[in-house]
Protein backbone atom coordinates (compact mmCIF):
# COMPACT_ATOMS: atom_id res chain seq x y z
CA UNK A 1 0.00 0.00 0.00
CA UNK A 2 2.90 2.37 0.77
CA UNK A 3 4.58 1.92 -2.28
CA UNK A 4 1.02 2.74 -4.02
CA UNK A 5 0.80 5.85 -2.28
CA UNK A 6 4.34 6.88 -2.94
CA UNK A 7 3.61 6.94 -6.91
CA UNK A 8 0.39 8.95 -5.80
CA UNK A 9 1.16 12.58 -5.42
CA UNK A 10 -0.98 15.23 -4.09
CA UNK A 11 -3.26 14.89 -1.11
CA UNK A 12 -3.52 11.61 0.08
CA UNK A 13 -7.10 11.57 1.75
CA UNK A 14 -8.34 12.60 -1.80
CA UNK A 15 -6.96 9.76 -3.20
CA UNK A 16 -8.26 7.55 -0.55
CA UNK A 17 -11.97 8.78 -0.81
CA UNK A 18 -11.89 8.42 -4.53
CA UNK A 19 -10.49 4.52 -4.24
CA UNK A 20 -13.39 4.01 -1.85
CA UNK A 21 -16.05 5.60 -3.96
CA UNK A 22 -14.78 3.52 -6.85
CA UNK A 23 -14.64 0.23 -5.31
CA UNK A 24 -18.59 1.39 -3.62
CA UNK A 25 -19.43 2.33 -7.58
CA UNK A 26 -18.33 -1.32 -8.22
CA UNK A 27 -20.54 -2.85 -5.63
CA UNK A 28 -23.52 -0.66 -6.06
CA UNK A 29 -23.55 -0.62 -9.88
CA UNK A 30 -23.25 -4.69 -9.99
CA UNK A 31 -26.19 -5.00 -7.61
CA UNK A 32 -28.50 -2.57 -9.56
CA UNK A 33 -28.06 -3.47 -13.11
CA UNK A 34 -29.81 -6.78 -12.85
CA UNK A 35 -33.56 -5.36 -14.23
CA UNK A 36 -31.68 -3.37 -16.94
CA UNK A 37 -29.65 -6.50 -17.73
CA UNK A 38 -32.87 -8.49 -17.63
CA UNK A 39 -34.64 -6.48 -20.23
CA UNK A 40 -31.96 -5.66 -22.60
CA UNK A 41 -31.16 -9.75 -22.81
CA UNK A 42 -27.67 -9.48 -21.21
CA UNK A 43 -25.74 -10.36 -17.95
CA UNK A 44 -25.02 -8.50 -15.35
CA UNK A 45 -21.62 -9.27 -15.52
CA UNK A 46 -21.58 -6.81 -18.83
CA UNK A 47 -22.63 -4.02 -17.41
CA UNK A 48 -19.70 -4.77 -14.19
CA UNK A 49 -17.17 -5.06 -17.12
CA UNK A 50 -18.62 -1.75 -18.69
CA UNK A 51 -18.73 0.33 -16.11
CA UNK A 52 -14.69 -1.24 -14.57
CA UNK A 53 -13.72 -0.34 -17.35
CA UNK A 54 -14.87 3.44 -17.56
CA UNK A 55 -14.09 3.45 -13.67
CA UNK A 56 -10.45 2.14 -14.43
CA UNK A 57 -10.13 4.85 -17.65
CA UNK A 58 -11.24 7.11 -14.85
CA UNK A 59 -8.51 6.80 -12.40
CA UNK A 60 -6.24 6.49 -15.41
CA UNK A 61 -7.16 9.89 -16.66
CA UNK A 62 -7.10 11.36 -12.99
CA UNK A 63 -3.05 10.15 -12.77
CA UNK A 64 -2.41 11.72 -15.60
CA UNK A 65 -4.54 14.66 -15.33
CA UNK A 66 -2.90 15.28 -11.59
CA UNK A 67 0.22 14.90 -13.04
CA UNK A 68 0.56 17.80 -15.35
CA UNK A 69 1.37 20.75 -13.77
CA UNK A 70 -2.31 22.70 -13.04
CA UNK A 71 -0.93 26.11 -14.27
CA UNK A 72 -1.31 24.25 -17.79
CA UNK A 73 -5.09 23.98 -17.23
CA UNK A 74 -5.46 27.91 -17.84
CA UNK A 75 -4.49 27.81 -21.36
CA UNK A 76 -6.18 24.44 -22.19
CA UNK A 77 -9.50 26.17 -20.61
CA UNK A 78 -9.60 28.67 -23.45
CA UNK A 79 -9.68 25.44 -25.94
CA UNK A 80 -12.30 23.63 -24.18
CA UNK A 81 -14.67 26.80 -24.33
CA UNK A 82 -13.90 27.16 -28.17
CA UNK A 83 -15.22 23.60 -28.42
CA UNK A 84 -17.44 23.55 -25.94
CA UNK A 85 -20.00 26.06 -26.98
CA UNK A 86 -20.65 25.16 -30.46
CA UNK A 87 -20.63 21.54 -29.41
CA UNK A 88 -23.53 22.55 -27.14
CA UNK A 89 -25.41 24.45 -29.92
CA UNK A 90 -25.10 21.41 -32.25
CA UNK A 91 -26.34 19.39 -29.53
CA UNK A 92 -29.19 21.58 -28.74
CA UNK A 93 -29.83 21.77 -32.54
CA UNK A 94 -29.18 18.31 -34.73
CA UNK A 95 -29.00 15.74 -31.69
CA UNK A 96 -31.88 13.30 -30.96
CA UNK A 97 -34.07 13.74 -28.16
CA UNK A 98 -33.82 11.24 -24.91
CA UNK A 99 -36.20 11.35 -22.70
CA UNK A 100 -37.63 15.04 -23.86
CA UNK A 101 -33.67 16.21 -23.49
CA UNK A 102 -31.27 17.16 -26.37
CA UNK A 103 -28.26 16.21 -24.06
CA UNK A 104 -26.19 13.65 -25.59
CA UNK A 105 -24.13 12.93 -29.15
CA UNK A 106 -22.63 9.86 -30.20
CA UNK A 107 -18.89 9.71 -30.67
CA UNK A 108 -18.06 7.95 -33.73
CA UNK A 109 -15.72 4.83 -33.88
CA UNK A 110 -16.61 3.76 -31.11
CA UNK A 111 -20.57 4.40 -31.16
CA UNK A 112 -20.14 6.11 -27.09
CA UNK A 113 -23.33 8.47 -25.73
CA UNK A 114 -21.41 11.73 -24.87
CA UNK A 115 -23.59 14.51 -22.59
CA UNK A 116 -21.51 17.94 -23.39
CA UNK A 117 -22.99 19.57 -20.25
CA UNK A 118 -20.18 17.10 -18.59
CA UNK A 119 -17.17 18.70 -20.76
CA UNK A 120 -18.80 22.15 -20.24
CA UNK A 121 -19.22 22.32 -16.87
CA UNK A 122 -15.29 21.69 -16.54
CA UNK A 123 -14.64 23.83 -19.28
CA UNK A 124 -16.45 26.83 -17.74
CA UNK A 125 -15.07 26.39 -14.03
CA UNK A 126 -11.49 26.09 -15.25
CA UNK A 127 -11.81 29.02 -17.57
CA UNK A 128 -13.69 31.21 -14.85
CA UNK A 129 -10.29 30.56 -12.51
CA UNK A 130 -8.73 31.74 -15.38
CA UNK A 131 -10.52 34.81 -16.32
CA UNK A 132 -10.88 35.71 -12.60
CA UNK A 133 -7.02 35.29 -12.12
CA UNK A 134 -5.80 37.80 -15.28
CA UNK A 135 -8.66 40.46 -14.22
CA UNK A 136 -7.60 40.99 -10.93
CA UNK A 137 -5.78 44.01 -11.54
CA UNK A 138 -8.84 45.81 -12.96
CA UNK A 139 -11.87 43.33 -11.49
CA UNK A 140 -14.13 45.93 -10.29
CA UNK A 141 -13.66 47.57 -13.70
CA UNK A 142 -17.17 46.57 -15.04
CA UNK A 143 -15.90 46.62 -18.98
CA UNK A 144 -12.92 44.81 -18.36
CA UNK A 145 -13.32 42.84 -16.40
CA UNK A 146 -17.11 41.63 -15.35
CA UNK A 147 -18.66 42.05 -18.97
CA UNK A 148 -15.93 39.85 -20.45
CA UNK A 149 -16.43 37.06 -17.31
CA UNK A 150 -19.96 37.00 -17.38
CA UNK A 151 -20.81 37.01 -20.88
CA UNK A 152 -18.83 33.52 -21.23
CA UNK A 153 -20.62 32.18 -17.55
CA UNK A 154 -24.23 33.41 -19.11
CA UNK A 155 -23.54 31.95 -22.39
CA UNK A 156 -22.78 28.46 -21.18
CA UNK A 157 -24.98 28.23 -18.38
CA UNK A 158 -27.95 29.40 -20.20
CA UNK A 159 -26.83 26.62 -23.24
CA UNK A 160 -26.80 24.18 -20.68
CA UNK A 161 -30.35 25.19 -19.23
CA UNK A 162 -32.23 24.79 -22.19
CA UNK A 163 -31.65 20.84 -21.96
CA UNK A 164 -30.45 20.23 -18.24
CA UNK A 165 -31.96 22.74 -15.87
CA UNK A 166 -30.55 20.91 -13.04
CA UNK A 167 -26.99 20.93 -13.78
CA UNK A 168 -27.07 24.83 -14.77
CA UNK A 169 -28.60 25.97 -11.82
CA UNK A 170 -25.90 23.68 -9.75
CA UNK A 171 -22.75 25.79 -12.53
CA UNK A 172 -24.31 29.14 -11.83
CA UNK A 173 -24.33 28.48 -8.25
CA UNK A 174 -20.77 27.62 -8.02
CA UNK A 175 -20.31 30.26 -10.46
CA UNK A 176 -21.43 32.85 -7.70
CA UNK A 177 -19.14 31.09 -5.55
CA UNK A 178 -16.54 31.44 -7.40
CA UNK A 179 -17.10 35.40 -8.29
CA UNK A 180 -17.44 35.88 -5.02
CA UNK A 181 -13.84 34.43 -3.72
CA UNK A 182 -12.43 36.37 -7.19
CA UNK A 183 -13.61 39.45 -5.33
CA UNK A 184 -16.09 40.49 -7.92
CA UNK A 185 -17.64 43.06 -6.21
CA UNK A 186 -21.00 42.16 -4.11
CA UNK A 187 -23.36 45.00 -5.96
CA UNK A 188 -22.16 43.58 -9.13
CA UNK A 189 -22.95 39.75 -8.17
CA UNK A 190 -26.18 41.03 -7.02
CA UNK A 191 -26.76 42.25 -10.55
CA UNK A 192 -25.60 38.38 -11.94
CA UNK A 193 -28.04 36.60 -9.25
CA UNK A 194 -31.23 38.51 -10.33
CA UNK A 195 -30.39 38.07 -14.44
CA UNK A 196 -29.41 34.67 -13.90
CA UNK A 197 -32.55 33.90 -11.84
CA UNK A 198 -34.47 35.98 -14.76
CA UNK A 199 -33.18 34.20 -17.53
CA UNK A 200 -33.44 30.79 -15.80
CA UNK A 201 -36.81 31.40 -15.04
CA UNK A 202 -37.55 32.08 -18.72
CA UNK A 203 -35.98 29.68 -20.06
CA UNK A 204 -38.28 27.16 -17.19
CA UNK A 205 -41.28 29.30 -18.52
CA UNK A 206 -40.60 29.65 -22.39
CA UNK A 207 -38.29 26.88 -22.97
CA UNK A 208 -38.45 24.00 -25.34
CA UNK A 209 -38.87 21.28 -22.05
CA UNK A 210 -41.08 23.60 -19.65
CA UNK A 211 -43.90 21.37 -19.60
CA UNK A 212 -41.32 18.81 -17.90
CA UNK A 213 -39.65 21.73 -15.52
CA UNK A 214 -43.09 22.71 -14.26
CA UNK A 215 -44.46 19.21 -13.96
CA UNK A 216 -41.16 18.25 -11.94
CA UNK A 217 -41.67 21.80 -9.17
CA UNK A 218 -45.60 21.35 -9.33
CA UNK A 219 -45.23 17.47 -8.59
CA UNK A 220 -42.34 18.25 -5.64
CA UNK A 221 -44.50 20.78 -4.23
CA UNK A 222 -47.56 18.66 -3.87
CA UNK A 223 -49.98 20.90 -6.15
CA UNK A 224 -53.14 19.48 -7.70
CA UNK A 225 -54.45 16.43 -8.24
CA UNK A 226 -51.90 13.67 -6.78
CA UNK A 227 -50.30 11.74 -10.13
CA UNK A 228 -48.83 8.16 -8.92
CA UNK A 229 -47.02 8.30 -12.50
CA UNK A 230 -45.35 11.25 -11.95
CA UNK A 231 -44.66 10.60 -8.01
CA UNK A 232 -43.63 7.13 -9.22
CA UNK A 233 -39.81 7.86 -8.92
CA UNK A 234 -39.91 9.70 -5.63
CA UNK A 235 -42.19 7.37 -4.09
CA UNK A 236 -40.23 4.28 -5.28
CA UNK A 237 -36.90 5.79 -3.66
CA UNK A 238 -38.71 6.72 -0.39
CA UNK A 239 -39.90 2.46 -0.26
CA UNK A 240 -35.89 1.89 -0.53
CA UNK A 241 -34.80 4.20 1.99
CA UNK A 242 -37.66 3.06 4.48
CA UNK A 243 -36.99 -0.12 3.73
CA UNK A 244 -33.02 -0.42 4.72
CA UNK A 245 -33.33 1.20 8.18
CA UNK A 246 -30.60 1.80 10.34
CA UNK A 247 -28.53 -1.36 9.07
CA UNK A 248 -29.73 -2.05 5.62
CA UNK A 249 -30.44 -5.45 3.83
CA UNK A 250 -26.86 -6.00 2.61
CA UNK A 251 -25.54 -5.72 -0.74
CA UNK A 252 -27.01 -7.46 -3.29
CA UNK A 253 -30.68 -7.65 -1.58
CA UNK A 254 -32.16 -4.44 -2.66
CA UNK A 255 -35.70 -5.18 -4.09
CA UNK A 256 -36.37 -1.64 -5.13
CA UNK A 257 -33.61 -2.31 -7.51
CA UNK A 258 -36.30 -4.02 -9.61
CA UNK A 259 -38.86 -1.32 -9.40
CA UNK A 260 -37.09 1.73 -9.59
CA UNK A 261 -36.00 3.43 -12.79
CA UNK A 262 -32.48 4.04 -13.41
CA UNK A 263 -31.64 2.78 -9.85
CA UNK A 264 -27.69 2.87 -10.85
CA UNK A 265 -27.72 6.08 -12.01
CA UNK A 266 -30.18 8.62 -10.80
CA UNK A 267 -31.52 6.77 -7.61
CA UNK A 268 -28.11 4.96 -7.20
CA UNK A 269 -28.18 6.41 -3.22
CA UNK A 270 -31.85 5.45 -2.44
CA UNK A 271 -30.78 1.84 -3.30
CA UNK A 272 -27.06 2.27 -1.65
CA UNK A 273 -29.23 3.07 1.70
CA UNK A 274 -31.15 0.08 0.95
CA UNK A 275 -28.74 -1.98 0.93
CA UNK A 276 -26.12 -0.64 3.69
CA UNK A 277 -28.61 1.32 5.16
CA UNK A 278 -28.66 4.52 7.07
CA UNK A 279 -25.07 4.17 8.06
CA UNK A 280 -24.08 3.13 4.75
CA UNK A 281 -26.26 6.95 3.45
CA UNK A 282 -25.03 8.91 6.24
CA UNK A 283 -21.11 7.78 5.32
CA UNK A 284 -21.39 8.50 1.65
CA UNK A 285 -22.09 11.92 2.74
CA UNK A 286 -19.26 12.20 5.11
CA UNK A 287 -17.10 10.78 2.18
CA UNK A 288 -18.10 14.24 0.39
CA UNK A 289 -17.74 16.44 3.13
CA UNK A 290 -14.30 15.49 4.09
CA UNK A 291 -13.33 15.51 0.18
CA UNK A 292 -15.19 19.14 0.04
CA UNK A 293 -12.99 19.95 3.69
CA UNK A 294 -9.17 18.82 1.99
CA UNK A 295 -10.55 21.08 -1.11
CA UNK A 296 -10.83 24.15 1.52
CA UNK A 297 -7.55 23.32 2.69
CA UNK A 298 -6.09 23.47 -0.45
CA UNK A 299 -7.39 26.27 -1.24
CA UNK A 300 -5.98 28.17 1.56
CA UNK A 301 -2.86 26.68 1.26
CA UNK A 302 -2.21 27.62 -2.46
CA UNK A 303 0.23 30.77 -3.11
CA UNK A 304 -1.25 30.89 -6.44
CA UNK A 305 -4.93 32.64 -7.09
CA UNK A 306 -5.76 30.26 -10.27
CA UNK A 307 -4.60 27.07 -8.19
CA UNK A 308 -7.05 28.14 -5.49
CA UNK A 309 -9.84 29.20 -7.83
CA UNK A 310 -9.46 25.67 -9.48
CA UNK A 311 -9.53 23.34 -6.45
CA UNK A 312 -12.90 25.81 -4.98
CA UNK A 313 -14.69 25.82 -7.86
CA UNK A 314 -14.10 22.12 -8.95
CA UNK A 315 -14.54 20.82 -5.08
CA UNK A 316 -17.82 22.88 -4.60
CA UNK A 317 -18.71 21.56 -8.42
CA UNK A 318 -18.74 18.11 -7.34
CA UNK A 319 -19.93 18.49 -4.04
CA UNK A 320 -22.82 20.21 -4.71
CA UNK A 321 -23.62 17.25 -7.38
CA UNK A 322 -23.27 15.02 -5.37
CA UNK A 323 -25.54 16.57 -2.36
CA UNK A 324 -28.15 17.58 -5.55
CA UNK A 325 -28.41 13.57 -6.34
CA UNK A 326 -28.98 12.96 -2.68
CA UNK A 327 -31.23 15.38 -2.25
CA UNK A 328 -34.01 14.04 -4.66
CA UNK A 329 -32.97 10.38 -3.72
CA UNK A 330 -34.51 11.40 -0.29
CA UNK A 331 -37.33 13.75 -1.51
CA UNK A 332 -36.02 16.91 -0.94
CA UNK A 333 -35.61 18.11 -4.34
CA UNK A 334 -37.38 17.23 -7.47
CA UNK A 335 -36.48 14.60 -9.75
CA UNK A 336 -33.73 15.69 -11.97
CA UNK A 337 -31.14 13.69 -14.08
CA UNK A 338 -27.85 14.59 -11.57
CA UNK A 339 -25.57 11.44 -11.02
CA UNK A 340 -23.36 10.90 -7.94
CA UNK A 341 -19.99 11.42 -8.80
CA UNK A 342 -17.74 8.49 -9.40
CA UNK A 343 -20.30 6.51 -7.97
CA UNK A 344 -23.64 6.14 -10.70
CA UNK A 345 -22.97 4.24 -13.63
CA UNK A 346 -22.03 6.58 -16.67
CA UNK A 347 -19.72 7.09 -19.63
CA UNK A 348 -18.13 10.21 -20.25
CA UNK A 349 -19.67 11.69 -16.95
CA UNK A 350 -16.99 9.47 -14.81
CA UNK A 351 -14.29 10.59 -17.25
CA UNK A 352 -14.43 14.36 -16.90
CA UNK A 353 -15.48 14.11 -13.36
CA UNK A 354 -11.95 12.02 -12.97
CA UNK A 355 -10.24 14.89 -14.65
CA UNK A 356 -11.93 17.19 -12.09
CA UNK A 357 -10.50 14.75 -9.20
CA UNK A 358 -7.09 15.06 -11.29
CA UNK A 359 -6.85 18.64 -11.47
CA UNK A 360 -7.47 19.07 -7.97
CA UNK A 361 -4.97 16.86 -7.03
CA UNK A 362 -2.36 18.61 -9.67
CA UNK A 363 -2.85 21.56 -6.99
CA UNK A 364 -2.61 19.86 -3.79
CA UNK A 365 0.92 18.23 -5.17
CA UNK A 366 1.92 21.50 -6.50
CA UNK A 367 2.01 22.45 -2.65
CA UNK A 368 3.12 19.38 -1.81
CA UNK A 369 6.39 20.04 -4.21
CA UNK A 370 7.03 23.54 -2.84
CA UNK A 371 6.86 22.03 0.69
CA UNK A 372 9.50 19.75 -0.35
CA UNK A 373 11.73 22.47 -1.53
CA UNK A 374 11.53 24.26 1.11
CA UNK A 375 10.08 27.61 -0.65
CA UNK A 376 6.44 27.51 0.26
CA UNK A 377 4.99 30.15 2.31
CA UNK A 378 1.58 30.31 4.58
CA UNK A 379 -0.41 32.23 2.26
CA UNK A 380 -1.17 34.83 5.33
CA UNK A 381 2.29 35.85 4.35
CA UNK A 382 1.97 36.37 0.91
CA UNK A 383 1.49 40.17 -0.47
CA UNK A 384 1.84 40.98 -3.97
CA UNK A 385 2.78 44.33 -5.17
CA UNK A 386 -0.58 45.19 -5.43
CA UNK A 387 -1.84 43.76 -2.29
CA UNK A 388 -5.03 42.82 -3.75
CA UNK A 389 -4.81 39.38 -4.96
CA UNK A 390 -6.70 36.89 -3.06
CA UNK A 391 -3.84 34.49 -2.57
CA UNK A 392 -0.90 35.49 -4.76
CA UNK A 393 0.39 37.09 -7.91
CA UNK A 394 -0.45 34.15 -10.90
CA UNK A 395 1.69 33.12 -13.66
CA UNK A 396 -0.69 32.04 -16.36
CA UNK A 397 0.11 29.87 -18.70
CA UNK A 398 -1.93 31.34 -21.97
């Protein structure tokens, strides 16, 4: 195990909770395949294979990705939003429609589903760091600064809304987060709360899936007529949590598994807490929090603004996902289509949110190396010539 660890740079309770969530993916994922398997004529065992091997390409990606040096990720940003906003458009545009949602192309070759929210949520977060990190010289200069950030934030998240109201709301909130720490100024992120609430609401109101938006708040908020069809999800996820108690049924003994829909995906915690129980729920959450703590920690440990805006905005990314998913698994959202990081069966969404894991990491051994070297400083030490910058004076790679 040591000599693991010793190839494994960066934060080692990271890479601890993302070993555990992997190995809890395995488990969870095997047991809750076996309906899907059932009525697609397959084994189980395929969908294990599948998903090991997207889990294993996962941790792949996050060595690598925590291996380059996370200064890199600044210039790389700026290609992922060339791509990433036409790739939404042609999404929104020429794509196929599952389940009422334009969300997903197919990658050719090798005939993969591919949901571009997943690359653009990355892109945007990475490039915010970015933008926030090169402004901060003139970022309460409203030309030069905010117009150019938040025409790139509105562009994607409102892209992203159209199809997946859900995972925008969860980007603009950590977008505020983010604006906030980059010392945007608070009048001016007052301004960005009440357009982006605006424009989300029109787009819930006007948009090509608002019959489904509504339907989703109305059913959550227990107006009208009571629909067992459209409560079918919630209530189905409520049985499994009642069901598992304090202790749970063990793996493998879920039942709900078979009623459910997408109960390794969507609803993958209501059937993790019948199967391990309330334990099992309430340590998947602490799994989060502690990740979402050693993010904080990085972040105040950084003597470089982008590395700091990087491991906050990409920690509170995937900890707010992950809290979203719970959330409706326990009835206190409505139903959307957010999956529990590294944990519900996916494609590309593992991938990118490995890269996340990786970049975060690519910070935390960036501090790791100065340590070593003996030239890092607290970051309560650190003034810049301006004496403005939230943790240091960035180099940029651009």
């Amino acid at each position: 195990m040591e000599r693991i660890f010793s190839k494994l740079k960066g934060d080692k309770w990271i890479w601890i909770i993302v070993i555990i969530l992997s190995v809890w993916s395995l488990l969870a994922v095997y047991s809750s395949t076996g309906t899907l398997a059932y009525k697609e004529g397959r084994g189980t065992e395929t969908y294990l294979i599948k998903h090991f091997t997207l889990v294993f390409a996962g941790l792949v990606l996050m060595y690598f990705s925590h291996l380059l040096d996370y200064r890199y990720y600044a210039g790389i940003s700026k290609i992922l939003m060339i791509i990433t906003i036409p790739l939404l458009l042609y999404t929104l545009l020429f794509t196929s429609a599952v389940n009422d949602a334009n969300r997903w192309v197919t990658i050719p070759v090798i005939n993969q589903t591919f949901q571009t929210s997943d690359m653009a949520k990355l892109a945007l977060i990475t490039f915010l760091a970015r933008m926030l990190t090169r402004k901060q010289e003139n970022i309460k200069d409203v030309k030069r600064a905010f117009m150019p950030i938040m025409g790139s934030v509105c562009v994607v998240i409102i892209l992203i809304a159209i199809a997946n109201m859900s995972t925008a709301i969860m980007l603009f909130a950590v977008s505020i987060l983010l604006l906030i720490i980059g010392r945007i100024s608070i009048k001016q992120i007052a301004y960005v709360s009440i357009a982006g609430v605006f424009l989300l609401t029109l787009v819930v109101l006007l948009g090509p899936r608002r019959q489904t938006y509504i339907s989703r708040v109305e059913t959550f908020m227990g107006k009208g007529e009571p629909d067992p069809d459209k409560e079918f999800q919630a209530n189905q996820a409520k049985i499994a949590i009642a069901t598992g108690g304090i202790f749970g049924k063990g793996p493998g003994n879920s039942t709900q598994r078979n009623v459910l829909p997408h109960p390794y995906s969507d609803f993958i915690f209501a059937i993790i807490i019948e199967e391990y129980g309330a334990i099992g729920g309430v340590l998947l959450a602490i799994l989060y929090l502690v990740f979402m703590y050693r993010c904080i920690r990085i972040v105040t440990q950084s003597p470089k603004a982008f590395g700091a805006l990087l491991a906050a905005g990409l920690g509170f990314s995937l900890t707010i996902q992950a809290f979203g998913n719970m959330a409706v698994a326990v009835g206190l959202g409505p139903v959307t289509g957010v999956p529990l990081p590294l944990v519900s069966m996916g494609g590309t969404s593992i991938l990118f949110t490995s890269v996340a894991f990786g970049i975060i990491l690519s910070v935390s051994r960036n501090i790791e190396e100065l340590k070593t070297k003996g030239v890092y400083k607290d970051t309560k030490d650190i003034k810049t010539k301006h004496d403005k910058v939230i943790i240091g004076e960035i180099p940029v790679v651009a």
